[in-house]
Protein backbone atom coordinates (compact mmCIF):
# COMPACT_ATOMS: atom_id res chain seq x y z
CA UNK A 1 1.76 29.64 34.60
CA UNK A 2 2.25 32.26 36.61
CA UNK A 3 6.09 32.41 37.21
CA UNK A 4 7.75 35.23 35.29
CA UNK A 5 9.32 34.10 31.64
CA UNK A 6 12.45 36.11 31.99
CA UNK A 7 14.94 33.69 29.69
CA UNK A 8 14.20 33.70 25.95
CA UNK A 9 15.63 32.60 23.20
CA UNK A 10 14.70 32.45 19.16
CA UNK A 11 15.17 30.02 16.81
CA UNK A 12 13.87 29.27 12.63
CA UNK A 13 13.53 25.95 11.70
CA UNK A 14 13.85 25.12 7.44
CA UNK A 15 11.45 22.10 7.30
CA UNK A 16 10.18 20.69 3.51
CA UNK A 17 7.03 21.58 4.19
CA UNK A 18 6.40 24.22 7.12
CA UNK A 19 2.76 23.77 7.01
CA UNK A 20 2.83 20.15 7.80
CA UNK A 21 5.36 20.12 10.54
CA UNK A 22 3.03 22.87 12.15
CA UNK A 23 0.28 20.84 11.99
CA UNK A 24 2.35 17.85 13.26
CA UNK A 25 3.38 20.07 16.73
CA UNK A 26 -0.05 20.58 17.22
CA UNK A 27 -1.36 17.05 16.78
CA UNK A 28 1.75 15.36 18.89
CA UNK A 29 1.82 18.32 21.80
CA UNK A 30 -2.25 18.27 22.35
CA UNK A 31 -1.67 15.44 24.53
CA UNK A 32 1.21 16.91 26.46
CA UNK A 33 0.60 20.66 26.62
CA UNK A 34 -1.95 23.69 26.46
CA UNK A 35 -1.92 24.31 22.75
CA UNK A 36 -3.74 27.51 21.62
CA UNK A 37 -3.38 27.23 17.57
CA UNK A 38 -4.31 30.06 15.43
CA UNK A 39 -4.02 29.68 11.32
CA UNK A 40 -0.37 30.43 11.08
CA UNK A 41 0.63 29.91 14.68
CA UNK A 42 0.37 27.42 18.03
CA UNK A 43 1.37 28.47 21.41
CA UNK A 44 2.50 25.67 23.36
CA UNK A 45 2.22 26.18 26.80
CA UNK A 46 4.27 23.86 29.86
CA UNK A 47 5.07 23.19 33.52
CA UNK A 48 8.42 24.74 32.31
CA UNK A 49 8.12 27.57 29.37
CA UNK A 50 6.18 28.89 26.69
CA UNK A 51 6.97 27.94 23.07
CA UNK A 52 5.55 30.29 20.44
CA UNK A 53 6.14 28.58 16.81
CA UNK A 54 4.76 30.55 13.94
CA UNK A 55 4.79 29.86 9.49
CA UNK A 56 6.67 32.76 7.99
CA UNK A 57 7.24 32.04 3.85
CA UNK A 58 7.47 28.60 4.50
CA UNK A 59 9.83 28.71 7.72
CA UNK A 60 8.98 28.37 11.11
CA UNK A 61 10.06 31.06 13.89
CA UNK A 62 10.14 29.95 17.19
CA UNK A 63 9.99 31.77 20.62
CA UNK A 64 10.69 30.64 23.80
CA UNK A 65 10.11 32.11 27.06
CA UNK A 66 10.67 30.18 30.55
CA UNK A 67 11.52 31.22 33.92
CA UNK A 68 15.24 29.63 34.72
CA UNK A 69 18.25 29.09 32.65
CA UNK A 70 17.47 25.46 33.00
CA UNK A 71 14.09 25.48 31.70
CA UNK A 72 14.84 27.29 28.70
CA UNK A 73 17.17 24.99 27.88
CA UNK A 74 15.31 21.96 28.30
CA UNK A 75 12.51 22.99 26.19
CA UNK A 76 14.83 24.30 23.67
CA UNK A 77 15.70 20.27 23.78
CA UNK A 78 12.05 19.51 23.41
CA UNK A 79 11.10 21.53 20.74
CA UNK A 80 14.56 20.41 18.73
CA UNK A 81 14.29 17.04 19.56
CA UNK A 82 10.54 17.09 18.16
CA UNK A 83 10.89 19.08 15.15
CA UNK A 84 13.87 16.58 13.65
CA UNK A 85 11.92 13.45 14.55
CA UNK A 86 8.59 15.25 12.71
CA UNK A 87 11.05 15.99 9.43
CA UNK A 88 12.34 12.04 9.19
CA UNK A 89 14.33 12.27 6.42
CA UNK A 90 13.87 15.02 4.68
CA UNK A 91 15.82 18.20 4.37
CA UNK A 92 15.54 20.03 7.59
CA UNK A 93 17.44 22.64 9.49
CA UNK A 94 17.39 24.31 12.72
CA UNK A 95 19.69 27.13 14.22
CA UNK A 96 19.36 29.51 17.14
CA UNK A 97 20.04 33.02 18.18
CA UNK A 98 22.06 31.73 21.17
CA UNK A 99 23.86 28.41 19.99
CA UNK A 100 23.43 25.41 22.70
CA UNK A 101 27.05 24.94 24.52
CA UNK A 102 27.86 21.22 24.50
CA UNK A 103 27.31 20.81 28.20
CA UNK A 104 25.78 18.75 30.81
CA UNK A 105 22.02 17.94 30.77
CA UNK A 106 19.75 20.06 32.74
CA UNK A 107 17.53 17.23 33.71
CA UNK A 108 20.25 14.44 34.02
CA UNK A 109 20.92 12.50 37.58
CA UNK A 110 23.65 9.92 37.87
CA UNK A 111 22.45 6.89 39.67
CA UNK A 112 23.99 3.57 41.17
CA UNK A 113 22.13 0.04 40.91
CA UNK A 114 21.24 -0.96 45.43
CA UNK A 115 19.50 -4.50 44.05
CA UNK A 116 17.68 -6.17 41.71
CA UNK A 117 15.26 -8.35 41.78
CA UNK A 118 11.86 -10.61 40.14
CA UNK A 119 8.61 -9.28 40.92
CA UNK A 120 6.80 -11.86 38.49
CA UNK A 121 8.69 -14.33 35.92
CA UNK A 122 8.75 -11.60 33.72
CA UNK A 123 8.69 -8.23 35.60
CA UNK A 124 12.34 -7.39 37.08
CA UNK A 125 12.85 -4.02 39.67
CA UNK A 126 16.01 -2.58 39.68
CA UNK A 127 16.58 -0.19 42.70
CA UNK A 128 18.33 2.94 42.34
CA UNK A 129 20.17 5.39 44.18
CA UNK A 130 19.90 8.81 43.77
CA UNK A 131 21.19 11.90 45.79
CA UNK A 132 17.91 13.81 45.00
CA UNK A 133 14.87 11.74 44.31
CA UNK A 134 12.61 15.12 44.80
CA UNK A 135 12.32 16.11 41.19
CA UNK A 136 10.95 12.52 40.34
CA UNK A 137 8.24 13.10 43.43
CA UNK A 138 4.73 13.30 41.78
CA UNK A 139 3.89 15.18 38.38
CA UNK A 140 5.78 13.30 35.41
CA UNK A 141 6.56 9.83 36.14
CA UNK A 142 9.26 9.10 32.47
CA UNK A 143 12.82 8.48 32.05
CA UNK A 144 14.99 8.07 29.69
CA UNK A 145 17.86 4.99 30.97
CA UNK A 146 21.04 5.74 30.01
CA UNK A 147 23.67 2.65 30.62
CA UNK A 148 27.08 3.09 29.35
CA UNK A 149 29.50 0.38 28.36
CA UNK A 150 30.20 -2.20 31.00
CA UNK A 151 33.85 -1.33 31.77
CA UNK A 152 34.24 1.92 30.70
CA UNK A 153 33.81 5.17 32.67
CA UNK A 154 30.66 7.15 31.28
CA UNK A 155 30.91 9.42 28.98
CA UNK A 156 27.44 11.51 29.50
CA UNK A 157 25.73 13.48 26.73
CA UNK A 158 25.23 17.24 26.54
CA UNK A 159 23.27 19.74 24.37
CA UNK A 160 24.78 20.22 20.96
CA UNK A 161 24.67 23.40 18.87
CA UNK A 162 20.82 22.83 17.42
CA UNK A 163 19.97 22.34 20.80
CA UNK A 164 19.65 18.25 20.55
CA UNK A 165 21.48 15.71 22.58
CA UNK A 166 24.64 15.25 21.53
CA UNK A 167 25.50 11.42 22.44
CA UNK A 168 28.47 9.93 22.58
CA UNK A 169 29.79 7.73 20.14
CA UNK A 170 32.48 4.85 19.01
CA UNK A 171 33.61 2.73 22.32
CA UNK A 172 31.21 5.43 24.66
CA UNK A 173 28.05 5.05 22.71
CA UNK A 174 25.31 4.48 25.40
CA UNK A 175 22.25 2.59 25.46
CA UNK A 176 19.58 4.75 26.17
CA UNK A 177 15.47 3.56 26.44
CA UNK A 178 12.48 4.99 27.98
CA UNK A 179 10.58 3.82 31.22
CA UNK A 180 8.08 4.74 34.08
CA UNK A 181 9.58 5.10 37.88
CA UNK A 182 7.31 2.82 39.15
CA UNK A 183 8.19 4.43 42.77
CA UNK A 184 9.93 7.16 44.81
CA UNK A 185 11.38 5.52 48.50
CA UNK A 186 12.02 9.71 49.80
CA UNK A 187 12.96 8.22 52.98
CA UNK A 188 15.94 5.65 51.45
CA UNK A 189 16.61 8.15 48.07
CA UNK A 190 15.53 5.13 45.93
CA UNK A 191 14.18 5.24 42.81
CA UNK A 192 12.71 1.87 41.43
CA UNK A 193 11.89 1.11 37.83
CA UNK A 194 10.69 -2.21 36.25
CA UNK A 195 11.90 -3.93 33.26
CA UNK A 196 9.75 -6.65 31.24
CA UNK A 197 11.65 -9.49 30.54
CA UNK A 198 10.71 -10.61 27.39
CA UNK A 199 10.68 -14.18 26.61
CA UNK A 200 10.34 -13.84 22.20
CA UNK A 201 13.69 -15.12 20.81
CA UNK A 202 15.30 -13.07 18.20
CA UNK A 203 13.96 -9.72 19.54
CA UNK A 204 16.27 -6.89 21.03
CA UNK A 205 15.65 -6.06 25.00
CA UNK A 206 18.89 -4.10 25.83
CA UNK A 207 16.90 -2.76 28.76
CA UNK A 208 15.81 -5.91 29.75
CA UNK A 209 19.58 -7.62 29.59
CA UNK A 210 20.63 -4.41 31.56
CA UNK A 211 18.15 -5.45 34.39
CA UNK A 212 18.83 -9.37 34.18
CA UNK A 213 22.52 -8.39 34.63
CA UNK A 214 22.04 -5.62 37.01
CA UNK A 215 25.04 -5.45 40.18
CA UNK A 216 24.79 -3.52 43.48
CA UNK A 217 27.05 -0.54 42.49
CA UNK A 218 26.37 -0.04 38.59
CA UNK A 219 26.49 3.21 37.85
CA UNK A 220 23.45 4.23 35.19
CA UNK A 221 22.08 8.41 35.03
CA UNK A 222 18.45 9.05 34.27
CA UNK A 223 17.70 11.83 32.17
CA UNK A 224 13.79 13.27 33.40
CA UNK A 225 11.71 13.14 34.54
CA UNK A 226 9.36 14.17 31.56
CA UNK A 227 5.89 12.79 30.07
CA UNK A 228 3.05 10.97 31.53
CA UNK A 229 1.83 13.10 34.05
CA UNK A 230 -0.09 11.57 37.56
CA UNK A 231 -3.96 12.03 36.57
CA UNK A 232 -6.15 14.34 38.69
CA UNK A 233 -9.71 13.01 38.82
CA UNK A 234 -12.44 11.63 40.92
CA UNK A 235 -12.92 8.82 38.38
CA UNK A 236 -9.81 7.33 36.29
CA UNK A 237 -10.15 4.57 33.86
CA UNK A 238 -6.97 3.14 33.69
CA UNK A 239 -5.43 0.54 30.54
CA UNK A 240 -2.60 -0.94 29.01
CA UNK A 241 -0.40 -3.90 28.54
CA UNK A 242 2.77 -5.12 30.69
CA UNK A 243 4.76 -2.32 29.08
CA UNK A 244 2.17 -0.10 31.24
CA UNK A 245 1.63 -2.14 34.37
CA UNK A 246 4.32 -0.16 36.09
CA UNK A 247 2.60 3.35 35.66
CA UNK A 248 -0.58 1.72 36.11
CA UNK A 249 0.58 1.11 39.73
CA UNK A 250 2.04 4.08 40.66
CA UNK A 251 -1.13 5.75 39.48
CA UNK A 252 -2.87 3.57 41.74
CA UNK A 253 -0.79 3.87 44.70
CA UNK A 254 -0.94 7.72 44.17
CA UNK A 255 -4.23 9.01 43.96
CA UNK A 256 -5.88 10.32 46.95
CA UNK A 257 -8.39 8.14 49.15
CA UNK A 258 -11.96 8.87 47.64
CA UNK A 259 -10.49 8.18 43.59
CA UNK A 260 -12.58 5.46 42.42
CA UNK A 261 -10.18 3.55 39.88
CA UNK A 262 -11.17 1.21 36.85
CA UNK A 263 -8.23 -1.00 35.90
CA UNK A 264 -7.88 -3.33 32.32
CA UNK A 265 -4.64 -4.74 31.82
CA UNK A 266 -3.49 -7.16 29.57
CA UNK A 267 -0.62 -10.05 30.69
CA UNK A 268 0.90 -13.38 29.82
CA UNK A 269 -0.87 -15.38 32.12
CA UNK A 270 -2.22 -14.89 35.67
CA UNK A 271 1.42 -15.37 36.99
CA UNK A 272 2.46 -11.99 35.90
CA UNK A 273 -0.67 -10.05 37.75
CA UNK A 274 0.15 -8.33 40.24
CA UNK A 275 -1.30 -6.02 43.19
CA UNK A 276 -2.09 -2.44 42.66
CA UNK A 277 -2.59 -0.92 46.61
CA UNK A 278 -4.28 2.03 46.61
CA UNK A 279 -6.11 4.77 48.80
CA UNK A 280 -8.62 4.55 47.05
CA UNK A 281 -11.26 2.18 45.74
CA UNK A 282 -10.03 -0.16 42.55
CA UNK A 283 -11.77 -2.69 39.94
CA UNK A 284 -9.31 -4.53 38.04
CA UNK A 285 -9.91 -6.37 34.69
CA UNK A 286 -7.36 -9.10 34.15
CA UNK A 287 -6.75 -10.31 30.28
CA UNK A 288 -4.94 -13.25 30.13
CA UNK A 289 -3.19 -13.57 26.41
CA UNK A 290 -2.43 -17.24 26.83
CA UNK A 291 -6.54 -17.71 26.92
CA UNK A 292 -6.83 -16.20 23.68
CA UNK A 293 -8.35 -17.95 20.15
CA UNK A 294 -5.39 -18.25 18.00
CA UNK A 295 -4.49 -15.26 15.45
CA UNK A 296 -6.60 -13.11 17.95
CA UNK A 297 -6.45 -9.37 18.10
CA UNK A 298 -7.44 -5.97 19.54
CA UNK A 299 -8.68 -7.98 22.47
CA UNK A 300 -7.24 -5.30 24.71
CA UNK A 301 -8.63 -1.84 22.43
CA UNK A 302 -12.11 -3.77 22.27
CA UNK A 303 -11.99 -4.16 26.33
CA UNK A 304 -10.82 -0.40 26.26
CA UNK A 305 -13.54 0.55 23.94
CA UNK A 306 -16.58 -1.07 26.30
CA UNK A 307 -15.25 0.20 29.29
CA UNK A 308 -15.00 4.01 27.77
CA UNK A 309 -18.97 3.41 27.40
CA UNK A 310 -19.62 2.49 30.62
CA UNK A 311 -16.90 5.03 32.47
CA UNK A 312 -18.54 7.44 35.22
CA UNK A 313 -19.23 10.99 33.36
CA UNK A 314 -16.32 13.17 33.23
CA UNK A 315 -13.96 10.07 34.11
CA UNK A 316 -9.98 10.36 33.00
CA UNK A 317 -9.27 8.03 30.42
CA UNK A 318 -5.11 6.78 30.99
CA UNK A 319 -4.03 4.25 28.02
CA UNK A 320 -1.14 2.78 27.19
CA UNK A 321 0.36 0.06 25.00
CA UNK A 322 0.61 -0.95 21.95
CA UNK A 323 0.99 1.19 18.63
CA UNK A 324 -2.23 -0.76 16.59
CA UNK A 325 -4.13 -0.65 19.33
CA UNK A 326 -3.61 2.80 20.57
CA UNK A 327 -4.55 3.91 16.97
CA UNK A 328 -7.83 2.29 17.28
CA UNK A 329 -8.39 3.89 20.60
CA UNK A 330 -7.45 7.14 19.45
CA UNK A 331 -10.09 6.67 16.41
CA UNK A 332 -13.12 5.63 18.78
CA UNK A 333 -12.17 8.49 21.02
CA UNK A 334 -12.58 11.32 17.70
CA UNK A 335 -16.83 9.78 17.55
CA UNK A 336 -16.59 10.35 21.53
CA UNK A 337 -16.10 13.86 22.24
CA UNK A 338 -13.40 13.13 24.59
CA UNK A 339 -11.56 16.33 25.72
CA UNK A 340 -7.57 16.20 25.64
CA UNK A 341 -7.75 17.17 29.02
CA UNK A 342 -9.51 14.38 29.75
CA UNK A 343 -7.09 11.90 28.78
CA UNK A 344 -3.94 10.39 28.48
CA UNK A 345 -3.13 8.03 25.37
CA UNK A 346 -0.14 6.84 24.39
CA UNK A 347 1.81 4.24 22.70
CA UNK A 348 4.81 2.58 24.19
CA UNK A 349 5.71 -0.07 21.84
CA UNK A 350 5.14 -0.84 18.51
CA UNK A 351 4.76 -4.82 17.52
CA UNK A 352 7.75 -5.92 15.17
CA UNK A 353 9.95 -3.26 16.06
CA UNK A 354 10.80 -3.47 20.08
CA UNK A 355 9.82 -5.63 22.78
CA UNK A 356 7.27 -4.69 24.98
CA UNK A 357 8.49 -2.59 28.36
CA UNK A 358 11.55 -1.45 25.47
CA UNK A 359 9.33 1.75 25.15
């Protein structure tokens, strides 16, 4: 990073047990940033800022250093959001030198719905309109959805005093879920994202409803882009389920000409395949869960597992889906010796909890 960090700020988080959140930032942020971690100390290191979070007598003192206004508050939001997801519910408490003003988001971009429409029976792409689709163009392809109430002007978040989002609430409470641009139309300022449609009765898919119901004129806001970063490599072996079918393809349609792509992704049924154009050269490995034995799983992590074996040397490993199988992954990977710069895995839904694409 080479801009100059001129915006810092300080904060001490209280956790139960300092230790173990430390060791938590390092574990989660290895597959997201340059972590250098020392005993007492990790420097996280971003696109955006410098986080420097060190164990003093069972606290934790953070630094941050970044190079605009905006980025220091954003990863302010990072590190915050983080550390009071890592505590769960135990005590934990966070303050900083400079309190957060409730205020808009940074990183938030109010869009309007052009069109919606089926790509497969169960893959939906809702168009969007934005007034400046450049931050979204390459680099990190995530976004949080936020939808407010249908009839009701929005009422947008901000960052609260400890430096999370501070949602509304009551009749303005927003629905807010996580999901991959699956493309960037510069010419048009379009921004498309697809949304699984999940057939399961009984399971929650307020993203999913959103898209089924979607109008020309809607008015959504995306807060990102952030996460999941466009892999650079001559050789990518790429994974996932439905949930990841949408990153799979920009990937695809991304790389430069010359990128020799391997592609195993899991779907209903050979309805819901669809085409990945690329510039460069692509083998794709269909599953089909409707062929399955009955009870059957890890199909996909097994595939995954064979394929790591037989990957080009020095090949990027991209993998995502679901929660089980991502934990198996992740295990075969430790007897590997596969770099974290080498790879990108990630779990986007976890079974019994959210539908798949509700990531």
């Amino acid at each position: 990073m080479n801009a100059m960090q001129n915006f810092k700020l300080s904060g001490v988080a209280l956790p139960a047990n300092a230790p173990a959140m430390l060791d938590e930032v390092c574990e989660h942020f290895v597959e997201h940033s340059e972590v250098e971690r020392s005993a007492d100390a990790v420097v996280l290191r971003s696109e955006i800022g410098i986080a420097d979070i060190r164990l003093t007598d069972n606290r934790l003192t953070i630094e941050l250093a970044c190079p605009s206004q905006d980025a220091l508050q954003l990863t302010r939001n990072m590190i915050a959001e983080h550390l009071f997801y890592f505590a769960g519910e135990e005590p934990f408490e966070l303050s900083w030198s400079d309190p957060a003003p409730v205020a808009r988001l940074p990183n938030m971009h109010e869009v309007t719905v052009v069109s919606a429409e089926d790509v497969t029976p169960r893959m939906r792409r809702v168009k969007f309109a934005c007034a400046d689709v450049k931050p979204f163009i390459g680099g990190n392809m995530h976004v949080r959805l936020l939808v407010p109430p249908r009839g009701r002007p929005p009422v947008w978040p901000g960052l609260g005093e400890d430096g999370r989002i501070a949602w509304p609430k009551g009749e303005d409470e927003i629905m807010v879920r996580v999901y991959t641009i699956r493309a960037v139309d510069e010419e048009r300022g379009e921004l498309w994202i697809d949304f699984l449609q999940h057939p399961a009765p009984g399971v929650l898919t307020p993203g999913a409803d959103f898209a089924r119901d979607a109008q020309p004129g809607d008015r959504v806001a995306l807060i990102g882009p952030g996460g999941g970063d466009l892999p650079e490599a001559g050789s990518i072996l790429l994974a996932g389920d439905e949930s990841a079918l949408p990153a799979i393809a920009r990937i695809a349609a991304e790389v430069p000409a010359g990128t020799r792509l391997k592609a195993i992704i899991e779907v209903e049924d050979e309805a819901e395949e669809q085409p990945l154009p690329t510039e460069g050269s692509i083998e794709v490995q269909w599953l089909h869960r409707i062929s399955y034995p009955a009870g059957a799983s890890g199909i996909l992590a097994g595939a995954v597992k064979d394929a790591i074996g037989a990957a080009d040397d020095g090949a990027f490993l991209w993998v995502a889906c679901e929660k089980e199988d991502i934990r198996s992954i992740r295990a075969f990977l430790k007897t590997q010796g596969y770099g974290h710069r080498r790879k990108y895995v990630a779990w986007y839904w976890e079974r019994d909890a959210a539908a798949p694409g509700e990531h």
